[in-house]
C-alpha atoms as a PDB file:
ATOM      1  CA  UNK A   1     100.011-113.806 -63.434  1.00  0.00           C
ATOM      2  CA  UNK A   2      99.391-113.867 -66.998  1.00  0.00           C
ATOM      3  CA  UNK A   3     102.724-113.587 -69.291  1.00  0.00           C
ATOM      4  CA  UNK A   4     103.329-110.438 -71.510  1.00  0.00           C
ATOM      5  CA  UNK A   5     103.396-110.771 -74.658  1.00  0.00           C
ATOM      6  CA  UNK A   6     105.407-108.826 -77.330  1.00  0.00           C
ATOM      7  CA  UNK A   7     104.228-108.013 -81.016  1.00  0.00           C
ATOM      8  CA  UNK A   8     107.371-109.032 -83.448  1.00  0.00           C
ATOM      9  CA  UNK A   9     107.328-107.613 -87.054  1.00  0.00           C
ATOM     10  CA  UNK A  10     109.362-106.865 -89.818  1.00  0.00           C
ATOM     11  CA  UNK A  11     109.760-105.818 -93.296  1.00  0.00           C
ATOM     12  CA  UNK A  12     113.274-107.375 -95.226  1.00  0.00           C
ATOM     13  CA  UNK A  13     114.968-104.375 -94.369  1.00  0.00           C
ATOM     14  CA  UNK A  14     114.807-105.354 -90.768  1.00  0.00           C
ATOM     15  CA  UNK A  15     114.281-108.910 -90.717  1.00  0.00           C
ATOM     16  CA  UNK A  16     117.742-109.718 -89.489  1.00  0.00           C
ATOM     17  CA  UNK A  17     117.144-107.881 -86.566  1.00  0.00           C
ATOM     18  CA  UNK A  18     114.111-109.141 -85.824  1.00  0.00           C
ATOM     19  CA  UNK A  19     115.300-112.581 -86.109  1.00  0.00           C
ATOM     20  CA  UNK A  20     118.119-111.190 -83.507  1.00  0.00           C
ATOM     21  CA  UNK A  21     115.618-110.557 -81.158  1.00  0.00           C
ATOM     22  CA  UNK A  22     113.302-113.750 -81.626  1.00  0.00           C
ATOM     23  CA  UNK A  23     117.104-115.561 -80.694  1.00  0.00           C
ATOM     24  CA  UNK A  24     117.180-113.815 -77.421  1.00  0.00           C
ATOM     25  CA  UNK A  25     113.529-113.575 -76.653  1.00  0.00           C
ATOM     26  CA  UNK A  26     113.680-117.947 -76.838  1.00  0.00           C
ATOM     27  CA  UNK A  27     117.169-118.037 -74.835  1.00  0.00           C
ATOM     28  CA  UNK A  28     115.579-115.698 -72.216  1.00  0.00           C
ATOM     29  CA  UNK A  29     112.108-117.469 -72.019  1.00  0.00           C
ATOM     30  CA  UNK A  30     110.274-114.035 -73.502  1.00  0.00           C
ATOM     31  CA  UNK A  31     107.145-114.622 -75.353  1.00  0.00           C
ATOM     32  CA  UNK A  32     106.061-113.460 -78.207  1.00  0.00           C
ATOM     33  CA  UNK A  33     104.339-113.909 -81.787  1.00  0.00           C
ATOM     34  CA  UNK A  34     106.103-113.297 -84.662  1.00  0.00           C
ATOM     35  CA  UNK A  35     104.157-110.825 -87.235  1.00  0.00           C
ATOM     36  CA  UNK A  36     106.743-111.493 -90.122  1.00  0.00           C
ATOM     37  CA  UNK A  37     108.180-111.242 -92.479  1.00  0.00           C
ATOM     38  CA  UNK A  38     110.087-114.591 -92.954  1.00  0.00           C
ATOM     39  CA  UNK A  39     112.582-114.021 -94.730  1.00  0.00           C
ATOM     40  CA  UNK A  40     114.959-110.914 -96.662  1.00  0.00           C
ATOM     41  CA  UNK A  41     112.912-110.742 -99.675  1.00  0.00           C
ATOM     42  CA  UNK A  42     110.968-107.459-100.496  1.00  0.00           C
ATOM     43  CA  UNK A  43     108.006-106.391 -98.835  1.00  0.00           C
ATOM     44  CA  UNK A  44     105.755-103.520 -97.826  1.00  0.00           C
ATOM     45  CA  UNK A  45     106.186-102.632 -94.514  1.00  0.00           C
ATOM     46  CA  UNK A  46     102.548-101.150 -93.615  1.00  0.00           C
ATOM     47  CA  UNK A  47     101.374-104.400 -93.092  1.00  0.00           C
ATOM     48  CA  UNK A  48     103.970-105.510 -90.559  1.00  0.00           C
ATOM     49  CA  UNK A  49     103.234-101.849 -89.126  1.00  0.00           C
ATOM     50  CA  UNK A  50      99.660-102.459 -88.704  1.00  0.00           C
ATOM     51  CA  UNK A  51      99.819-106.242 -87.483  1.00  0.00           C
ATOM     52  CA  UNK A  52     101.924-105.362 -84.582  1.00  0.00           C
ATOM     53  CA  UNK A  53      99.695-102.159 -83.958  1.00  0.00           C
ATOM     54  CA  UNK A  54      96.583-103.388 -83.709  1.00  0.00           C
ATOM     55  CA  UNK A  55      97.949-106.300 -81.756  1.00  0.00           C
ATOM     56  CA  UNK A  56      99.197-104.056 -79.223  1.00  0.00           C
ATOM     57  CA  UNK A  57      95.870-101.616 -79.017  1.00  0.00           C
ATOM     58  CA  UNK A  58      93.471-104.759 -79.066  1.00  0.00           C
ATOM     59  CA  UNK A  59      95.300-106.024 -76.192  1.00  0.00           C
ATOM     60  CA  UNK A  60      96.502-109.546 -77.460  1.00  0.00           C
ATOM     61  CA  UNK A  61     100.007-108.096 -76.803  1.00  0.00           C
ATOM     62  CA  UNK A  62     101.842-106.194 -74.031  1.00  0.00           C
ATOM     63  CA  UNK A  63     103.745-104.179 -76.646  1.00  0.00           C
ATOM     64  CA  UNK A  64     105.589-104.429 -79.829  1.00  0.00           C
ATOM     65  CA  UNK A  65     108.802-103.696 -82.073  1.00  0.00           C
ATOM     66  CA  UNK A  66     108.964-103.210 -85.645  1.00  0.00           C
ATOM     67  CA  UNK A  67     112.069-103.228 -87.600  1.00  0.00           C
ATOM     68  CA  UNK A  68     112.303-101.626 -91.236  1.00  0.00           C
ATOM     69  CA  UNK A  69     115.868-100.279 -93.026  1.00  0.00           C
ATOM     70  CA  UNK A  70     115.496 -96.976 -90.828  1.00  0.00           C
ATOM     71  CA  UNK A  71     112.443 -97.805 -88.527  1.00  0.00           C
ATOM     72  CA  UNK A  72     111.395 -94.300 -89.349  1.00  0.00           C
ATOM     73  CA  UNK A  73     109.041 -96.307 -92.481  1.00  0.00           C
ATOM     74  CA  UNK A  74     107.492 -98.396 -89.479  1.00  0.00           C
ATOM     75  CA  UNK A  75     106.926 -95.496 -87.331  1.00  0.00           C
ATOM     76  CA  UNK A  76     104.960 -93.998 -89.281  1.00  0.00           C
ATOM     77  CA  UNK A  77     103.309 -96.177 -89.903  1.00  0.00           C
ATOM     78  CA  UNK A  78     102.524 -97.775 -86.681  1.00  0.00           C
ATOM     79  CA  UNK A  79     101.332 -94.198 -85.513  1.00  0.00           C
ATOM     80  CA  UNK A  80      98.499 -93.844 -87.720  1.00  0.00           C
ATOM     81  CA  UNK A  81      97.039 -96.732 -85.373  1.00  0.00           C
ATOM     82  CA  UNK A  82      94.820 -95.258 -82.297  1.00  0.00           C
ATOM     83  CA  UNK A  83      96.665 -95.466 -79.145  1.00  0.00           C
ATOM     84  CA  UNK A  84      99.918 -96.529 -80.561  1.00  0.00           C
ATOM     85  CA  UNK A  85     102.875 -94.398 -79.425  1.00  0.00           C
ATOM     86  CA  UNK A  86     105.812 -95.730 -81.654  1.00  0.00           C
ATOM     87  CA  UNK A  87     109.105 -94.178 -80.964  1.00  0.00           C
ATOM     88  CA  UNK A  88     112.254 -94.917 -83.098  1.00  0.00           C
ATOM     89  CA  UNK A  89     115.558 -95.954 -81.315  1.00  0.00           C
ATOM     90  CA  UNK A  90     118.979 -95.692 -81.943  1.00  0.00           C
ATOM     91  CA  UNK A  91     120.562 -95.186 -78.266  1.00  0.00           C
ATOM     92  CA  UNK A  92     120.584 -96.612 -75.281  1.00  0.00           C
ATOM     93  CA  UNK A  93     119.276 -92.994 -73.699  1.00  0.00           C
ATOM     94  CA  UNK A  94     116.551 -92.764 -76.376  1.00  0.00           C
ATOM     95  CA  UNK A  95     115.423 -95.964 -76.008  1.00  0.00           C
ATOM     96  CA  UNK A  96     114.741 -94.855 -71.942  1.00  0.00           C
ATOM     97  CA  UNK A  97     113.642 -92.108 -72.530  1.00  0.00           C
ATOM     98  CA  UNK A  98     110.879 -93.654 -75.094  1.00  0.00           C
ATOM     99  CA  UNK A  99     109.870 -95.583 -72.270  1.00  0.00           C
ATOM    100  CA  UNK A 100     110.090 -93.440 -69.235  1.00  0.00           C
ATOM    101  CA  UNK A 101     108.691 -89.995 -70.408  1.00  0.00           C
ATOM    102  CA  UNK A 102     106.526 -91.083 -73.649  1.00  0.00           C
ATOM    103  CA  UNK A 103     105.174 -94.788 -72.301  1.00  0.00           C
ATOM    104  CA  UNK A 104     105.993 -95.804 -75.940  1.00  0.00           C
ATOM    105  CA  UNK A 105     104.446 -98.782 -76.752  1.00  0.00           C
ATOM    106  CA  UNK A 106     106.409 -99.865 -80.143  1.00  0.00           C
ATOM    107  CA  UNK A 107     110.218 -99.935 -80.201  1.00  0.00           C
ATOM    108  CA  UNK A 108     111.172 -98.938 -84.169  1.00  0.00           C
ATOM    109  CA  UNK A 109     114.394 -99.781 -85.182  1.00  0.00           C
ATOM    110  CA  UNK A 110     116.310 -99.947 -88.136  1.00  0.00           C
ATOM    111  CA  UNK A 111     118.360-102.797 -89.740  1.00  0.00           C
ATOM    112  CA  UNK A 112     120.572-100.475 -91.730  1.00  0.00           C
ATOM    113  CA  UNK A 113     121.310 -98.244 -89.220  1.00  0.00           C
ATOM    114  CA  UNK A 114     122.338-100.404 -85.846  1.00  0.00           C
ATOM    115  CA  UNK A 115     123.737-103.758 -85.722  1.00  0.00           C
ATOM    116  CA  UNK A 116     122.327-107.065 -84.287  1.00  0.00           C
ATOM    117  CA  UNK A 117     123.973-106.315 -80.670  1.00  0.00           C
ATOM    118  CA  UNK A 118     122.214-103.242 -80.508  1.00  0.00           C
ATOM    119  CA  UNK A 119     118.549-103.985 -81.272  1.00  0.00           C
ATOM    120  CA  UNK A 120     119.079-107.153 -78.589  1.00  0.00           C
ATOM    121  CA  UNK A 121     120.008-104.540 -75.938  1.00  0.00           C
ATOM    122  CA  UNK A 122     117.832-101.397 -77.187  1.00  0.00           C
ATOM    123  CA  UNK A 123     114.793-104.290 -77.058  1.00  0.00           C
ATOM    124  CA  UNK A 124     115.904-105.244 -73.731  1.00  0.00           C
ATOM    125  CA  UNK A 125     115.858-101.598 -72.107  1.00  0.00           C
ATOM    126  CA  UNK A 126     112.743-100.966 -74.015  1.00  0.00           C
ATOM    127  CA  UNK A 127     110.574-104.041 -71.805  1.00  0.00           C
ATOM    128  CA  UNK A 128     112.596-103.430 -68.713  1.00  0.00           C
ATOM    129  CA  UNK A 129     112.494 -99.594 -68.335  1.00  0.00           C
ATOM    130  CA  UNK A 130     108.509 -98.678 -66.680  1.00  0.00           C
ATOM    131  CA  UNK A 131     106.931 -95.047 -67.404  1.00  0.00           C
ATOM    132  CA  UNK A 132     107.509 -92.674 -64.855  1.00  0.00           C
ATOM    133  CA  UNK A 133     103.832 -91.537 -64.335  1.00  0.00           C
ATOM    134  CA  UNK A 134     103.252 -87.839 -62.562  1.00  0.00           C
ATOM    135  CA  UNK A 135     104.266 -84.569 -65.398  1.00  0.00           C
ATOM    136  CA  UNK A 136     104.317 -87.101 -67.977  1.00  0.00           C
ATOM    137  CA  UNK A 137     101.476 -88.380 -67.464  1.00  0.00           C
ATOM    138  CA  UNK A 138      99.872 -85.093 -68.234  1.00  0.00           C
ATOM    139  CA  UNK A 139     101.566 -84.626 -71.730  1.00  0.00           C
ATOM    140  CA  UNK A 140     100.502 -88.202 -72.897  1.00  0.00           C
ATOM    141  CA  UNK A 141      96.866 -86.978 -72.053  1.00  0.00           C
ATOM    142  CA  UNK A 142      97.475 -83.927 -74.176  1.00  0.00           C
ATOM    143  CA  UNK A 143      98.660 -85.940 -76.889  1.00  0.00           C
ATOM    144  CA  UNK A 144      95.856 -88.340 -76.569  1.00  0.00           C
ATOM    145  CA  UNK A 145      93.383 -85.279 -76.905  1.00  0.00           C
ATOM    146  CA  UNK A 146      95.157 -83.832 -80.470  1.00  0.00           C
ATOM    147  CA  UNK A 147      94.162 -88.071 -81.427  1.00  0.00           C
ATOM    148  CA  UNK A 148      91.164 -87.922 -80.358  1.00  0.00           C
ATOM    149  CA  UNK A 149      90.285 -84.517 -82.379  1.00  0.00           C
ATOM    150  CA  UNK A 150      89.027 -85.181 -85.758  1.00  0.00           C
ATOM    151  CA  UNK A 151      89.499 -81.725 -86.469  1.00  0.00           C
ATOM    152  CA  UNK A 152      92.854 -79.950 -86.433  1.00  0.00           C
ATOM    153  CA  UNK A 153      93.340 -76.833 -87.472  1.00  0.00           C
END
């Protein structure tokens, strides 16, 4: 069976986290490729945003998570991208919920708003927590047809 794979990216705002997460994606044998940034100094997060995005919709990765000061920035962001559902985290619940009702597909989180600890175990329910399927199912098709529409009113 072929390994997942999980988009990494940052801007400086959230590159602590990120690295937090690289730390236990290595102890725990999780792979992954690391989008950037490389270090605290100032960036623009819409290019971390769309790295991990269209990694993610192409297929080269199972999913992704993007960290910015808030991770609202990289939400945004990443949603612009076709097919990306990015969802930004801050609680455990959330974080399931993401998962189980929206089938996110990029965690957001943000480096000045939880700690280290948090993005470890927010990342871990994110990969470990499968979409429920049946009513939801439904919704994410509805959602996927206001994408699709070139023309909203």
């Amino acid at each position: 069976m072929k390994k997942k794979i999980i988009a990494l990216g940052a801007d400086h705002g959230g590159y602590l986290l990120k690295e937090a997460i690289k730390s236990y994606f290595n102890a725990n044998d999780i792979s992954f490729i690391d989008f950037g940034t490389a270090s605290e100094s100032s960036v623009d997060y819409p290019a971390y945003a769309l790295a991990v995005s269209k990694a993610v919709v192409k297929g080269e990765c199972y999913c992704g998570i993007l960290c910015c000061g808030t991770g609202i920035g990289v939400s945004i962001a990443a949603n612009k991208v076709h097919g990306i559902r990015a969802a930004v985290c801050t609680d455990e619940f959330c974080t399931e919920m993401s998962r189980r009702h929206n089938n996110a597909n990029v965690l957001c989180l943000g480096g000045r708003v939880i700690d280290k600890d948090k993005a470890v175990l927010l990342s871990k329910i994110f990969l470990e927590t499968p979409f429920d399927g049946g009513r939801h199912q439904k919704r994410l098709e509805q959602i996927q047809e206001i994408e699709n529409n070139e023309k909203i009113l």
